[in-house]
PDB file of N, CA and C in Angstrom:
ATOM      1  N   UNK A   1       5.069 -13.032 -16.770  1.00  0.00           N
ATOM      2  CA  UNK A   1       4.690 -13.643 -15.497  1.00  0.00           C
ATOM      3  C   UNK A   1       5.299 -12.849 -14.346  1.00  0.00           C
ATOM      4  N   UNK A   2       4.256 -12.834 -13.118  1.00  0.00           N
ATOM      5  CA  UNK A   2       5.337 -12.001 -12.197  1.00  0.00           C
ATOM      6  C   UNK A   2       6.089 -12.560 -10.916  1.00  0.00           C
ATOM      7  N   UNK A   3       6.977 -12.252 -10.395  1.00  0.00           N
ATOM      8  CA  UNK A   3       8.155 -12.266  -9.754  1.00  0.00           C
ATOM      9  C   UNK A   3       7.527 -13.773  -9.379  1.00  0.00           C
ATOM     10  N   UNK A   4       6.324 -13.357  -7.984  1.00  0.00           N
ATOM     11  CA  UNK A   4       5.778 -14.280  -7.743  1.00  0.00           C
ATOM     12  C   UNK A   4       4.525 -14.309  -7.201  1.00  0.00           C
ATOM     13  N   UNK A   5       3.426 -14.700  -8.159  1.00  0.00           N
ATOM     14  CA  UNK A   5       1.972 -14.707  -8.381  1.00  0.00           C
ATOM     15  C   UNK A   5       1.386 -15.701  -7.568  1.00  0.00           C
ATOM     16  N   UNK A   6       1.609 -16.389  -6.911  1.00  0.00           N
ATOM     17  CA  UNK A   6       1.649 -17.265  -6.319  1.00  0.00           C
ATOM     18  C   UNK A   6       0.914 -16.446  -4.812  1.00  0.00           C
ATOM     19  N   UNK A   7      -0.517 -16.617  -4.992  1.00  0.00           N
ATOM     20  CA  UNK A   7      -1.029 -15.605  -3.407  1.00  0.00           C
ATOM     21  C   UNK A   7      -1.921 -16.525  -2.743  1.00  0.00           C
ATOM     22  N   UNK A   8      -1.660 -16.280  -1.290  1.00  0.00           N
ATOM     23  CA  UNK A   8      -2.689 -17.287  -0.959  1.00  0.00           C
ATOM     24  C   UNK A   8      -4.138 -16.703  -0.740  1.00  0.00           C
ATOM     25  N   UNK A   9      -4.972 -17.234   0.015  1.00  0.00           N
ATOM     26  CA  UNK A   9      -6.694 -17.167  -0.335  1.00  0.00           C
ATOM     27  C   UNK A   9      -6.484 -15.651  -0.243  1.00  0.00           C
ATOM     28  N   UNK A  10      -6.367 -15.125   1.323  1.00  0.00           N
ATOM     29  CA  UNK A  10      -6.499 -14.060   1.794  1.00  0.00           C
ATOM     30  C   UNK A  10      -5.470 -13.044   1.144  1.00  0.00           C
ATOM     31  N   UNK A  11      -4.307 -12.997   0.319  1.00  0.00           N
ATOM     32  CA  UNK A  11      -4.125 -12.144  -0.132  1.00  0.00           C
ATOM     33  C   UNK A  11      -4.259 -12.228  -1.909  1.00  0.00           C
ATOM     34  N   UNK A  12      -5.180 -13.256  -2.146  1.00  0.00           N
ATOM     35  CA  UNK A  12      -5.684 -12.518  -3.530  1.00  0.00           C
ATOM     36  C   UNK A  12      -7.217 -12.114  -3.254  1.00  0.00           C
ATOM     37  N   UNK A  13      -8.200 -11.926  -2.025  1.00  0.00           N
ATOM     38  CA  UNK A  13      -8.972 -11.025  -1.853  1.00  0.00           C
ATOM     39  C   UNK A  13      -8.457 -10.254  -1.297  1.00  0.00           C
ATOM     40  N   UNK A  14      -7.307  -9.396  -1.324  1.00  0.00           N
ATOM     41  CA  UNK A  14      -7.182  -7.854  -0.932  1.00  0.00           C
ATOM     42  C   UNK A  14      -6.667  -7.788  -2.695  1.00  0.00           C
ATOM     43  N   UNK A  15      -5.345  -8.573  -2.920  1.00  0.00           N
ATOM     44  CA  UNK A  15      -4.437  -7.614  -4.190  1.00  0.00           C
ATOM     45  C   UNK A  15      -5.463  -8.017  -5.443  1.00  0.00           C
ATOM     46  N   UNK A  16      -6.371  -8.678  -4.919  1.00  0.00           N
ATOM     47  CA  UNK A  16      -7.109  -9.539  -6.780  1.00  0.00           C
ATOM     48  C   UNK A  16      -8.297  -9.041  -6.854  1.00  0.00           C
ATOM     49  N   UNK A  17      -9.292  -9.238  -5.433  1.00  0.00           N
ATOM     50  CA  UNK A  17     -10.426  -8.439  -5.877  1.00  0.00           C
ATOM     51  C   UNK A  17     -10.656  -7.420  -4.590  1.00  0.00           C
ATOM     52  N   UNK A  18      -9.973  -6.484  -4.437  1.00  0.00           N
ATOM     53  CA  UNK A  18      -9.974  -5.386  -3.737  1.00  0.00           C
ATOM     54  C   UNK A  18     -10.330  -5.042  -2.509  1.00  0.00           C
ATOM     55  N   UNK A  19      -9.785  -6.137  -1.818  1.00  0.00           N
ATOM     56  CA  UNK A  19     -10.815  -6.067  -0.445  1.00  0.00           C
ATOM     57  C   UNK A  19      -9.449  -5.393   0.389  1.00  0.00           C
ATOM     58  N   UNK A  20     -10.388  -5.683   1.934  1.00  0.00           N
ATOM     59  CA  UNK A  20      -9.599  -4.838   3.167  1.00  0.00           C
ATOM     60  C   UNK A  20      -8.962  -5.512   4.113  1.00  0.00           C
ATOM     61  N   UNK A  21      -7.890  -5.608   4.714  1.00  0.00           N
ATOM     62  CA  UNK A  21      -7.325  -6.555   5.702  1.00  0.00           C
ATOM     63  C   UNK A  21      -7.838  -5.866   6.759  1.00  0.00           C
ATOM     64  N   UNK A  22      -8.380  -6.550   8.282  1.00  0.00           N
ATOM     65  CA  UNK A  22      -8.593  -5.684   9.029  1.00  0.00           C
ATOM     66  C   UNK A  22      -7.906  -4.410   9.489  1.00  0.00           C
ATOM     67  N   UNK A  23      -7.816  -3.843  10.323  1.00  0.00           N
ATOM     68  CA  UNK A  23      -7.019  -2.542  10.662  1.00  0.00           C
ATOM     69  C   UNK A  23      -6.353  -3.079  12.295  1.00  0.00           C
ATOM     70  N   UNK A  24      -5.253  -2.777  12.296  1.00  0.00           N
ATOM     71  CA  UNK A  24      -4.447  -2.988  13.373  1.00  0.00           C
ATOM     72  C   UNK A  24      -4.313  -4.632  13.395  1.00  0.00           C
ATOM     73  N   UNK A  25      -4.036  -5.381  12.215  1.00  0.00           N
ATOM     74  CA  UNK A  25      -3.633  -6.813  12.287  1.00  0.00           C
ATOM     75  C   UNK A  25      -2.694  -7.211  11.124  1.00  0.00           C
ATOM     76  N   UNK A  26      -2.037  -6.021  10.145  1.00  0.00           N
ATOM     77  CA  UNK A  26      -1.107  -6.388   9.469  1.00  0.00           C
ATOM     78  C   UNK A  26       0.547  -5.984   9.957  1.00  0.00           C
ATOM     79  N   UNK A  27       1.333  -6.996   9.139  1.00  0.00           N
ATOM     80  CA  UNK A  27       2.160  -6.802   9.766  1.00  0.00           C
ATOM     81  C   UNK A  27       3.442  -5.816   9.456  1.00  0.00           C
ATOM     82  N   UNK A  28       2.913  -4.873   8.994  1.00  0.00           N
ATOM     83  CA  UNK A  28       3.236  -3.302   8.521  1.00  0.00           C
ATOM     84  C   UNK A  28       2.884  -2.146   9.069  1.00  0.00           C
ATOM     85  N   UNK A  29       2.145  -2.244   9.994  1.00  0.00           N
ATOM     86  CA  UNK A  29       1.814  -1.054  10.755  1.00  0.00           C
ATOM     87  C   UNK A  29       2.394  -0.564  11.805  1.00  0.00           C
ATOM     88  N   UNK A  30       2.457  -1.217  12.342  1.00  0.00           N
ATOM     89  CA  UNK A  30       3.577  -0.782  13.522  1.00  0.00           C
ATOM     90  C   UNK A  30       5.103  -1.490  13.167  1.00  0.00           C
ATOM     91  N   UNK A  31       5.555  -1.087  11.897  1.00  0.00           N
ATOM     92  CA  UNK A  31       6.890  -1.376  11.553  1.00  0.00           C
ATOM     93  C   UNK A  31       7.649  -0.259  11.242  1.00  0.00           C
ATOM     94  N   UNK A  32       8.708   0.138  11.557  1.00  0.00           N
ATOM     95  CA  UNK A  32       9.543   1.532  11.520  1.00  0.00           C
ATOM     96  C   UNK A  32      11.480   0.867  11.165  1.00  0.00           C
ATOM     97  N   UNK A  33      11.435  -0.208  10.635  1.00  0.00           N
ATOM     98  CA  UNK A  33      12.819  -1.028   9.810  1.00  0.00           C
ATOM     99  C   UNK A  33      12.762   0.380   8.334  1.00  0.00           C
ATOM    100  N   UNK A  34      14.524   0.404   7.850  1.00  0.00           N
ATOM    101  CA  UNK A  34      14.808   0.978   6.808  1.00  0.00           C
ATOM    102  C   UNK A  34      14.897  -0.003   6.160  1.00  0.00           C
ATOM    103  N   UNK A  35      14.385   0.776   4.959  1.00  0.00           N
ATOM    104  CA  UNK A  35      14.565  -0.028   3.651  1.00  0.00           C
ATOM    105  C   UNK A  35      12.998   0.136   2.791  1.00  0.00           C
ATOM    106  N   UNK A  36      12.803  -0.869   2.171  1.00  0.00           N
ATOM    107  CA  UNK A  36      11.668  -0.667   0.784  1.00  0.00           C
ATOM    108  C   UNK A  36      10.876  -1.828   0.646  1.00  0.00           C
ATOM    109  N   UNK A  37       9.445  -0.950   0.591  1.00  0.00           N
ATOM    110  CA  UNK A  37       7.950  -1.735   0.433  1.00  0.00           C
ATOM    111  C   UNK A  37       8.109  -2.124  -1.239  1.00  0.00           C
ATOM    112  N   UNK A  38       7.871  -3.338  -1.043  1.00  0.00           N
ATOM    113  CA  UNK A  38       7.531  -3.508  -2.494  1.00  0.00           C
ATOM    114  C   UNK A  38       6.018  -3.963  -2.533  1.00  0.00           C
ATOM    115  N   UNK A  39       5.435  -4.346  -4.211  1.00  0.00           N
ATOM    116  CA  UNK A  39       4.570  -5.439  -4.377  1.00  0.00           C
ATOM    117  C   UNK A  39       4.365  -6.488  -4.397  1.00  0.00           C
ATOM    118  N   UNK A  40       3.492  -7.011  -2.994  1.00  0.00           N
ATOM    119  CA  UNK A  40       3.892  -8.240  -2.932  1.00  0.00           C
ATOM    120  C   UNK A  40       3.558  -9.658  -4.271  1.00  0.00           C
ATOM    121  N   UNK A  41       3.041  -9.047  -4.860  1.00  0.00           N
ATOM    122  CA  UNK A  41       2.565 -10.200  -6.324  1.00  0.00           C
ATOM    123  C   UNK A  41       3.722  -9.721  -7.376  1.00  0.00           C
ATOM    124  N   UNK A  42       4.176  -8.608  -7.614  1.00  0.00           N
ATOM    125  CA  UNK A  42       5.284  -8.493  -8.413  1.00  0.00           C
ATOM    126  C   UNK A  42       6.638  -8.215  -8.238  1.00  0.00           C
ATOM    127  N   UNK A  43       6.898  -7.641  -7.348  1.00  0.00           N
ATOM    128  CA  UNK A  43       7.821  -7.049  -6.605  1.00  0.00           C
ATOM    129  C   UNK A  43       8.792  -5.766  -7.074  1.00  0.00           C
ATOM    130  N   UNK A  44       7.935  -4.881  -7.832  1.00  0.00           N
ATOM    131  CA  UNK A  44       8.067  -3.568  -7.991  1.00  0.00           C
ATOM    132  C   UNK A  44       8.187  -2.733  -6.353  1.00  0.00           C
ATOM    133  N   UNK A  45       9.279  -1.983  -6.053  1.00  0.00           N
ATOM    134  CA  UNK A  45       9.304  -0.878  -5.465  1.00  0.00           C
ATOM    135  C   UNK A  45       8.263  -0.128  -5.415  1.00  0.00           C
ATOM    136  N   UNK A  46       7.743   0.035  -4.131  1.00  0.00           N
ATOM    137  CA  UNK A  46       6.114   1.188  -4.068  1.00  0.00           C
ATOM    138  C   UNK A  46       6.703   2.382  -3.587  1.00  0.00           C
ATOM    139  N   UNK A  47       7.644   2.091  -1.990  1.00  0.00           N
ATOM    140  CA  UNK A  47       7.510   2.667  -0.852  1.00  0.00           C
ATOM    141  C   UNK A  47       8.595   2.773   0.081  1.00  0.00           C
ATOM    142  N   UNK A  48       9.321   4.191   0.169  1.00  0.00           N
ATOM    143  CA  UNK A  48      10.520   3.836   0.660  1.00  0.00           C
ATOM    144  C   UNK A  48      10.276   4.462   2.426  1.00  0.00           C
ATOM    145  N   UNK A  49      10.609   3.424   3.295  1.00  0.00           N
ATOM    146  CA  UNK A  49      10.583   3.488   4.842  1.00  0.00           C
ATOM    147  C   UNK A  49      10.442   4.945   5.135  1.00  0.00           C
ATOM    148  N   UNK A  50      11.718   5.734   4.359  1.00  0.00           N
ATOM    149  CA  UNK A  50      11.469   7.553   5.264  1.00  0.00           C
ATOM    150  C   UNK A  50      10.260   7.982   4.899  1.00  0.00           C
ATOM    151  N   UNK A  51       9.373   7.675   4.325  1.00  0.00           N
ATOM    152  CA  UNK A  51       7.905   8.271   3.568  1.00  0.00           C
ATOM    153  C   UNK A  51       7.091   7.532   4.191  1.00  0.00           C
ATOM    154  N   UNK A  52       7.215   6.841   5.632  1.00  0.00           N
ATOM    155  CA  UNK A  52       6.072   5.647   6.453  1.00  0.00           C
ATOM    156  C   UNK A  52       5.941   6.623   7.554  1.00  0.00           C
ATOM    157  N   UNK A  53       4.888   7.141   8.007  1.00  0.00           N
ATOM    158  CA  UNK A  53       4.231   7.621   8.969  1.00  0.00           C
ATOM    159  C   UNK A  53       3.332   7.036   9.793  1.00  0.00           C
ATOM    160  N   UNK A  54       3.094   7.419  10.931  1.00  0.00           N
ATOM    161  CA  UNK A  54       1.904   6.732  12.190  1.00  0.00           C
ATOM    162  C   UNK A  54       0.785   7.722  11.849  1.00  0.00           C
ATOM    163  N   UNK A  55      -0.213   7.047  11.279  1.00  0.00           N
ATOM    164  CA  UNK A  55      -0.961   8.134  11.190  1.00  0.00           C
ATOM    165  C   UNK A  55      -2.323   7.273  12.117  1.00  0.00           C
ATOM    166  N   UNK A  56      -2.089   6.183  12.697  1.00  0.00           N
ATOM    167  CA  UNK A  56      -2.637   5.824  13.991  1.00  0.00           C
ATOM    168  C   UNK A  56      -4.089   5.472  13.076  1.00  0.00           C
ATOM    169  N   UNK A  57      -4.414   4.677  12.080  1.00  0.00           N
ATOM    170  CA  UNK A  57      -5.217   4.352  11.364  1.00  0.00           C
ATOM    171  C   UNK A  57      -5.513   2.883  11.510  1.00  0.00           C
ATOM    172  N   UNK A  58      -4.130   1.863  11.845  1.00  0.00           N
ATOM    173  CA  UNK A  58      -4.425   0.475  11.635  1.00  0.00           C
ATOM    174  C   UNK A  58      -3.754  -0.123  10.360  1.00  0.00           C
ATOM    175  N   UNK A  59      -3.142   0.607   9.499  1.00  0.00           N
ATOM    176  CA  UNK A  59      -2.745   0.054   8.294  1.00  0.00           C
ATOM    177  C   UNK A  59      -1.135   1.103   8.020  1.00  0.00           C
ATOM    178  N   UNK A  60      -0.886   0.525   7.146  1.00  0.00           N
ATOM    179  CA  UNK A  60       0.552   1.344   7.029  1.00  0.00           C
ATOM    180  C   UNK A  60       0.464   2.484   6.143  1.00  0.00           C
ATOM    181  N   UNK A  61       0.477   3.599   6.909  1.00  0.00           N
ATOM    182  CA  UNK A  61       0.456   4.933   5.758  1.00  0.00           C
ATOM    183  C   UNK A  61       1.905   5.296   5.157  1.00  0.00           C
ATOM    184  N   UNK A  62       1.174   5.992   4.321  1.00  0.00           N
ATOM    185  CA  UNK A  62       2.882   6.866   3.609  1.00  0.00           C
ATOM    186  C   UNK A  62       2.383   7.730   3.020  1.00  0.00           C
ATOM    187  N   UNK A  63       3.503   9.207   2.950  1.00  0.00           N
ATOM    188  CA  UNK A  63       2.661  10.345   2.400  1.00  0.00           C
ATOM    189  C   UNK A  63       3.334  10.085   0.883  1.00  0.00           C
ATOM    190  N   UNK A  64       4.187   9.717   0.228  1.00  0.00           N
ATOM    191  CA  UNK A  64       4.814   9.704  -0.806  1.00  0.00           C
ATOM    192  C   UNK A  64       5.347   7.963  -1.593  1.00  0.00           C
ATOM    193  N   UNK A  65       4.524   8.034  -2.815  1.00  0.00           N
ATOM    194  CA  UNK A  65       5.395   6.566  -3.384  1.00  0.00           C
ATOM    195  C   UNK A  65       6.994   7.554  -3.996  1.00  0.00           C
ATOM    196  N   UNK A  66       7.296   5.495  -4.414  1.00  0.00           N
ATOM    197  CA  UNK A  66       8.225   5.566  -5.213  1.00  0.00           C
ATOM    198  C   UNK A  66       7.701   6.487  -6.671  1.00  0.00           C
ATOM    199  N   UNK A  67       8.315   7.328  -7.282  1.00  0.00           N
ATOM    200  CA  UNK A  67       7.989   8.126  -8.342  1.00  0.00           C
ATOM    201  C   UNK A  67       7.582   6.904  -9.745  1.00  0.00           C
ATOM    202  N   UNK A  68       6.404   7.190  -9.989  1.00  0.00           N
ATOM    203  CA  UNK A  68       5.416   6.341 -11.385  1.00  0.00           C
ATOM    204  C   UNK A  68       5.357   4.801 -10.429  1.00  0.00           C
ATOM    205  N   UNK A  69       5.698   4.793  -9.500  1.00  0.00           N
ATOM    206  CA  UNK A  69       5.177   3.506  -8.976  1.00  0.00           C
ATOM    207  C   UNK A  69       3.766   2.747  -8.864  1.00  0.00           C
ATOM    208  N   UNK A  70       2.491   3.923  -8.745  1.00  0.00           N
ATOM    209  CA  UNK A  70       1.396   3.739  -8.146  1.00  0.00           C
ATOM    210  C   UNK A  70       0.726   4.693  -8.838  1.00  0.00           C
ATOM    211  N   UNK A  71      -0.610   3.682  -9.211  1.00  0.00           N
ATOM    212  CA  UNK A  71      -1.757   4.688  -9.888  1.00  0.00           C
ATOM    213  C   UNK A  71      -2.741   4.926  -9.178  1.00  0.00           C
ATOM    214  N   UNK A  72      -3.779   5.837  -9.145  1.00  0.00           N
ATOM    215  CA  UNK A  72      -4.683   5.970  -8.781  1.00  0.00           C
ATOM    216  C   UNK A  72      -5.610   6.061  -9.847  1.00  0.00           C
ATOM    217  N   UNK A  73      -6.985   5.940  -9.178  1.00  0.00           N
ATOM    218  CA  UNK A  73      -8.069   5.736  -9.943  1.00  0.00           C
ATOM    219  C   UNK A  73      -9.454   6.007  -8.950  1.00  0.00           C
ATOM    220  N   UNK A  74     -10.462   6.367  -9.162  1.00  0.00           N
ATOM    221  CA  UNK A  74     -11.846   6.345  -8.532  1.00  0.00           C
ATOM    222  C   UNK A  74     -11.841   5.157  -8.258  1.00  0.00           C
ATOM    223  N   UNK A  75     -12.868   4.860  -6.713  1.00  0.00           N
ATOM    224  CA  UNK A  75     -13.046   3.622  -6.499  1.00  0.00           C
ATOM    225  C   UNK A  75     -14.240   3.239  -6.768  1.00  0.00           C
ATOM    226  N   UNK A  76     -14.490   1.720  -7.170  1.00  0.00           N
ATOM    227  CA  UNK A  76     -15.884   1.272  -7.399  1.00  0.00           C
ATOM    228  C   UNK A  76     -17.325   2.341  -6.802  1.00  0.00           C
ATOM    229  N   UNK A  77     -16.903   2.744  -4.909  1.00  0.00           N
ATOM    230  CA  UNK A  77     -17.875   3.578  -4.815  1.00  0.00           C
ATOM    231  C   UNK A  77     -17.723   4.650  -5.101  1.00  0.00           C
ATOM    232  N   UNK A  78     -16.815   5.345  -5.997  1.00  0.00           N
ATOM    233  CA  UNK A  78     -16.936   6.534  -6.320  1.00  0.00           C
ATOM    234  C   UNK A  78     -16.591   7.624  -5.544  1.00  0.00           C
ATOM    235  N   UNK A  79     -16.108   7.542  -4.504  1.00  0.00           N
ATOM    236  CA  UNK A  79     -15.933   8.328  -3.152  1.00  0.00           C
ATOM    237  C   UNK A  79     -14.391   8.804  -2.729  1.00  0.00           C
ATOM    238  N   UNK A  80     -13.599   7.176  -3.004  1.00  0.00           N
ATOM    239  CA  UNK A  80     -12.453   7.256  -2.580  1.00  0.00           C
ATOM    240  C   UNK A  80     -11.528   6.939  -3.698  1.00  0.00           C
ATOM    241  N   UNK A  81     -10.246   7.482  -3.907  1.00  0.00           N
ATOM    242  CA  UNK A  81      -9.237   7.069  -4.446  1.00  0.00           C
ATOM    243  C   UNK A  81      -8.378   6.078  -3.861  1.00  0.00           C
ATOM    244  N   UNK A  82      -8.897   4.400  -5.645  1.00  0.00           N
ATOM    245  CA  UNK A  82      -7.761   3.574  -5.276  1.00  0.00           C
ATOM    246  C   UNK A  82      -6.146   3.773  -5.630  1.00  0.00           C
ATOM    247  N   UNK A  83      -5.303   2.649  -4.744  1.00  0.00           N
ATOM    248  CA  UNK A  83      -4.342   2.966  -5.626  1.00  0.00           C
ATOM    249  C   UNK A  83      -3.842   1.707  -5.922  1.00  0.00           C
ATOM    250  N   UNK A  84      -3.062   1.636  -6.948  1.00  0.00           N
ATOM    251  CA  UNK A  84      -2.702   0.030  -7.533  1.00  0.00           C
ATOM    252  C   UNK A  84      -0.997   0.080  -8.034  1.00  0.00           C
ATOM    253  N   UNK A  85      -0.809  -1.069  -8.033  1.00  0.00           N
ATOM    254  CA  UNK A  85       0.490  -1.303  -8.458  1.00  0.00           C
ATOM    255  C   UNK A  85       1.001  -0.675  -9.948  1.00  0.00           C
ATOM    256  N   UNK A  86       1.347   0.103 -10.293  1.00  0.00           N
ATOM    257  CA  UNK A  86       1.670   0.668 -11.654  1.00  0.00           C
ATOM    258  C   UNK A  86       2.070  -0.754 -12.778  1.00  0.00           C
ATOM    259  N   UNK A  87       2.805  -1.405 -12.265  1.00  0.00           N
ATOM    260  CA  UNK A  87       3.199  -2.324 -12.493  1.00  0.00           C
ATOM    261  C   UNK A  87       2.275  -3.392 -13.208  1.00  0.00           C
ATOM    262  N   UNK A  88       1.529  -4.553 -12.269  1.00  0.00           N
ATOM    263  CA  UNK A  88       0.719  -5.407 -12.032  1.00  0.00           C
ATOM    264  C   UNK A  88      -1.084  -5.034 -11.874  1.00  0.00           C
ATOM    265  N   UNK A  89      -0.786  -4.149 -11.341  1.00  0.00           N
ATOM    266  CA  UNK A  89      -2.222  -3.600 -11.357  1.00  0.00           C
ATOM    267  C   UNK A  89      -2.655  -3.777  -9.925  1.00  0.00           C
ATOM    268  N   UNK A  90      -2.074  -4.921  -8.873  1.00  0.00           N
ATOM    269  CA  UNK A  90      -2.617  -4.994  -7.602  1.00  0.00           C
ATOM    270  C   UNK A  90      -2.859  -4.084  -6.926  1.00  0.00           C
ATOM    271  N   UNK A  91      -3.740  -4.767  -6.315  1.00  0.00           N
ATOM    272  CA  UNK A  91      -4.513  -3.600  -5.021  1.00  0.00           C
ATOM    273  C   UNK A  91      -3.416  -3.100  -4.299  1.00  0.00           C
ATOM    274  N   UNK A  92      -3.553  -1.870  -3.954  1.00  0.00           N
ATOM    275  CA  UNK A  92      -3.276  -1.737  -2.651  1.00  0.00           C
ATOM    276  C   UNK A  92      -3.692  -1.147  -1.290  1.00  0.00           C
ATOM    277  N   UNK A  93      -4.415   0.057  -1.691  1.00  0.00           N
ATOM    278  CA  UNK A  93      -5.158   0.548  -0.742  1.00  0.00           C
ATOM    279  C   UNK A  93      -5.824   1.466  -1.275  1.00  0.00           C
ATOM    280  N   UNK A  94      -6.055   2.578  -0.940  1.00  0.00           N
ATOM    281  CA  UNK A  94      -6.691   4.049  -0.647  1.00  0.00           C
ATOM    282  C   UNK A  94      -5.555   4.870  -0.606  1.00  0.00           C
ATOM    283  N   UNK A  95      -5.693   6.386  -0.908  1.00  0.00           N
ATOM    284  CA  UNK A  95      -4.950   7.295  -1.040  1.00  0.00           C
ATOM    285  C   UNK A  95      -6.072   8.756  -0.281  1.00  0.00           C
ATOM    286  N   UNK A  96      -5.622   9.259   0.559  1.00  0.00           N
ATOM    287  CA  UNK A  96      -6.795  10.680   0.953  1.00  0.00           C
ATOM    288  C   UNK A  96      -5.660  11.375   1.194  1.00  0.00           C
ATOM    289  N   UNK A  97      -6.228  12.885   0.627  1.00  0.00           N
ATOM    290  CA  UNK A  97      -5.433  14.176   0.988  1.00  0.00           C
ATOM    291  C   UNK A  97      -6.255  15.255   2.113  1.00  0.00           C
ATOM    292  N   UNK A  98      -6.075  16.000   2.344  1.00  0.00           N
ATOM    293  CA  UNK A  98      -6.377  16.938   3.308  1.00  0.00           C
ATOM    294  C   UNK A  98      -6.426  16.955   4.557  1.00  0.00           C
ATOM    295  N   UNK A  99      -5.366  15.671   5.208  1.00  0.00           N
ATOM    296  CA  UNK A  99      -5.779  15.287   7.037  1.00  0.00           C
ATOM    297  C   UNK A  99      -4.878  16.131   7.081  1.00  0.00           C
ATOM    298  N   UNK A 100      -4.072  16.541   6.759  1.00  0.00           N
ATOM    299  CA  UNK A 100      -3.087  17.654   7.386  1.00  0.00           C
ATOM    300  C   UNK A 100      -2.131  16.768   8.043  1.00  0.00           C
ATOM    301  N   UNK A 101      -2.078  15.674   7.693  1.00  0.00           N
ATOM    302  CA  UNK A 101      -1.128  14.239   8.799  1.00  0.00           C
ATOM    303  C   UNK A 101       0.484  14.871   8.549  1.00  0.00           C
ATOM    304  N   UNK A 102       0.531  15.068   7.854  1.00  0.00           N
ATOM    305  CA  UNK A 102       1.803  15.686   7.663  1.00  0.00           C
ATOM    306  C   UNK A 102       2.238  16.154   6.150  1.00  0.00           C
ATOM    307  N   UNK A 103       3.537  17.175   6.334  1.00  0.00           N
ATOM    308  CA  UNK A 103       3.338  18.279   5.161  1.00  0.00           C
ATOM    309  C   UNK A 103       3.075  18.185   3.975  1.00  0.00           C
ATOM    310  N   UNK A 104       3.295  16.800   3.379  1.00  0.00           N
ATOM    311  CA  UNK A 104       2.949  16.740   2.232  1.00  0.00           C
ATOM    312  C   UNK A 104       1.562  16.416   1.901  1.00  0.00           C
ATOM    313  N   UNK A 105       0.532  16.052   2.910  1.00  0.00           N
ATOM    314  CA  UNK A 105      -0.851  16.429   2.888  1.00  0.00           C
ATOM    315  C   UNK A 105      -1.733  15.250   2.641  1.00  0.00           C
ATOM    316  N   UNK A 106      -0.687  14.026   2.331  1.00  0.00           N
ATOM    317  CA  UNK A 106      -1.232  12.485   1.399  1.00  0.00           C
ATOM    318  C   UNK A 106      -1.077  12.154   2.667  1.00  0.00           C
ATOM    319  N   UNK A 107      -1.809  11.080   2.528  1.00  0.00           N
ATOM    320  CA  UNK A 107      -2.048   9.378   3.162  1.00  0.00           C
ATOM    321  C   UNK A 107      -2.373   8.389   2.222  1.00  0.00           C
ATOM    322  N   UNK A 108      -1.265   7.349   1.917  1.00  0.00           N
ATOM    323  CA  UNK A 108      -1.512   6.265   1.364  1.00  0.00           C
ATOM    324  C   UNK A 108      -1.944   5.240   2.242  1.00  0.00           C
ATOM    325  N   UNK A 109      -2.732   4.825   2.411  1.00  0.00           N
ATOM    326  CA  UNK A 109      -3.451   4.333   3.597  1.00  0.00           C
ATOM    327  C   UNK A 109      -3.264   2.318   2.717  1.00  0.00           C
ATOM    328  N   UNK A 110      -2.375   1.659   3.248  1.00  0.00           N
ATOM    329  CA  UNK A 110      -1.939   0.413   2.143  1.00  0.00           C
ATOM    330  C   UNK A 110      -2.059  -0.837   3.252  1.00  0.00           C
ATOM    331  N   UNK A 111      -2.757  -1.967   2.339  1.00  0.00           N
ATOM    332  CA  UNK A 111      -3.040  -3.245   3.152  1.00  0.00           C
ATOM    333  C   UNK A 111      -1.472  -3.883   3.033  1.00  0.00           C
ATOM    334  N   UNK A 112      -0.768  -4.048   4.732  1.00  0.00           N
ATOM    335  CA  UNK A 112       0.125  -5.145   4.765  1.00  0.00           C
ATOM    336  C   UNK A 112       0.341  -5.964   3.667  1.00  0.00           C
ATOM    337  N   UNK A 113      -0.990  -6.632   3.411  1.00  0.00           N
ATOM    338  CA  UNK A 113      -0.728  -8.083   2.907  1.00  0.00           C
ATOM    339  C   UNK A 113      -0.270  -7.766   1.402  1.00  0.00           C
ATOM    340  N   UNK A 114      -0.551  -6.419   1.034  1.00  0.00           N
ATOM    341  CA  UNK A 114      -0.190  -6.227  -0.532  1.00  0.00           C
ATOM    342  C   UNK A 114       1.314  -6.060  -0.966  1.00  0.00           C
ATOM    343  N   UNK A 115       2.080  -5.658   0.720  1.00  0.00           N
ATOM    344  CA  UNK A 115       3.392  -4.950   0.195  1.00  0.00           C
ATOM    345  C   UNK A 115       4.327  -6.485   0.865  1.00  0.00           C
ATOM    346  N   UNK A 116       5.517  -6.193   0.223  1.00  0.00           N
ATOM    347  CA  UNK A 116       6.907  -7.303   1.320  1.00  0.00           C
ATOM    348  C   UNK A 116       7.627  -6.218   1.501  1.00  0.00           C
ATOM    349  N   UNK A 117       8.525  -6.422   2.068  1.00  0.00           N
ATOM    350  CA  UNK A 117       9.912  -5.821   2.663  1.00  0.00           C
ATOM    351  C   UNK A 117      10.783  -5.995   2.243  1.00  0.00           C
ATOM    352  N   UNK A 118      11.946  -5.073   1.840  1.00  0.00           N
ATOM    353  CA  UNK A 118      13.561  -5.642   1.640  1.00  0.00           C
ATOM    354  C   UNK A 118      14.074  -4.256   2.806  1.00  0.00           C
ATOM    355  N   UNK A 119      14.535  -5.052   3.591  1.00  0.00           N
ATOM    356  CA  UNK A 119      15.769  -4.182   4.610  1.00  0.00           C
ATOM    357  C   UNK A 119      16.515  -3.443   3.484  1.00  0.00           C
ATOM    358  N   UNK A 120      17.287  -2.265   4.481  1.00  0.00           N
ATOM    359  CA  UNK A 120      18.133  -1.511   3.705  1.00  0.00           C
ATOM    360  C   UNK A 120      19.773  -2.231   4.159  1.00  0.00           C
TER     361      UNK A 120
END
């Protein structure tokens, strides 16, 4: 069983069946606190604060997870890479390479509602 499965409507259509929180209304995007993104349905470590960038999208990017934290996979349309909780399997967002956003070349492009916070 995990940590705590317990989601309400709107975040088991993003972490359960893969949907999108709007852009510029979670409450991770314009957050710049130290410390670590977890999953919010299990609470595995994704995402550590120095790896959170503005990449001025609406959602909280990061060029780097926690190491084996996060899988990727093709998405239903075939176009984009999801990525999911290694863990649990929850959603979390999209992953794109080549914006040049910064040096390491990723954007984890991740819905608020999927991750929590622990301060450092």
């Amino acid at each position: 069983m995990y940590e705590d499965n317990r989601l309400t409507p709107e975040e088991e259509r993003v972490i359960v069946h893969k949907g999108t929180e709007a852009p510029f209304t979670g409450e991770y995007d314009d957050f710049w606190q130290e410390g670590v993104f977890t999953c919010r349905r299990c609470g595995a470590e994704l995402y550590r604060s120095d790896d959170k960038f503005d990449a001025h999208c609406g959602w909280p990017s990061f060029d780097q997870e926690i190491e084996g934290a996060v899988l990727r996979s093709t998405d239903a349309d075939g176009m984009r890479t999801e990525i999911t909780c290694a863990n649990c399997g929850a959603h979390l967002g999209h992953v794109f390479e080549g914006e040049r956003l910064t040096e390491k070349d990723t954007r984890h492009c991740v819905n608020s509602i999927s991750l929590k916070f622990i301060a450092k």
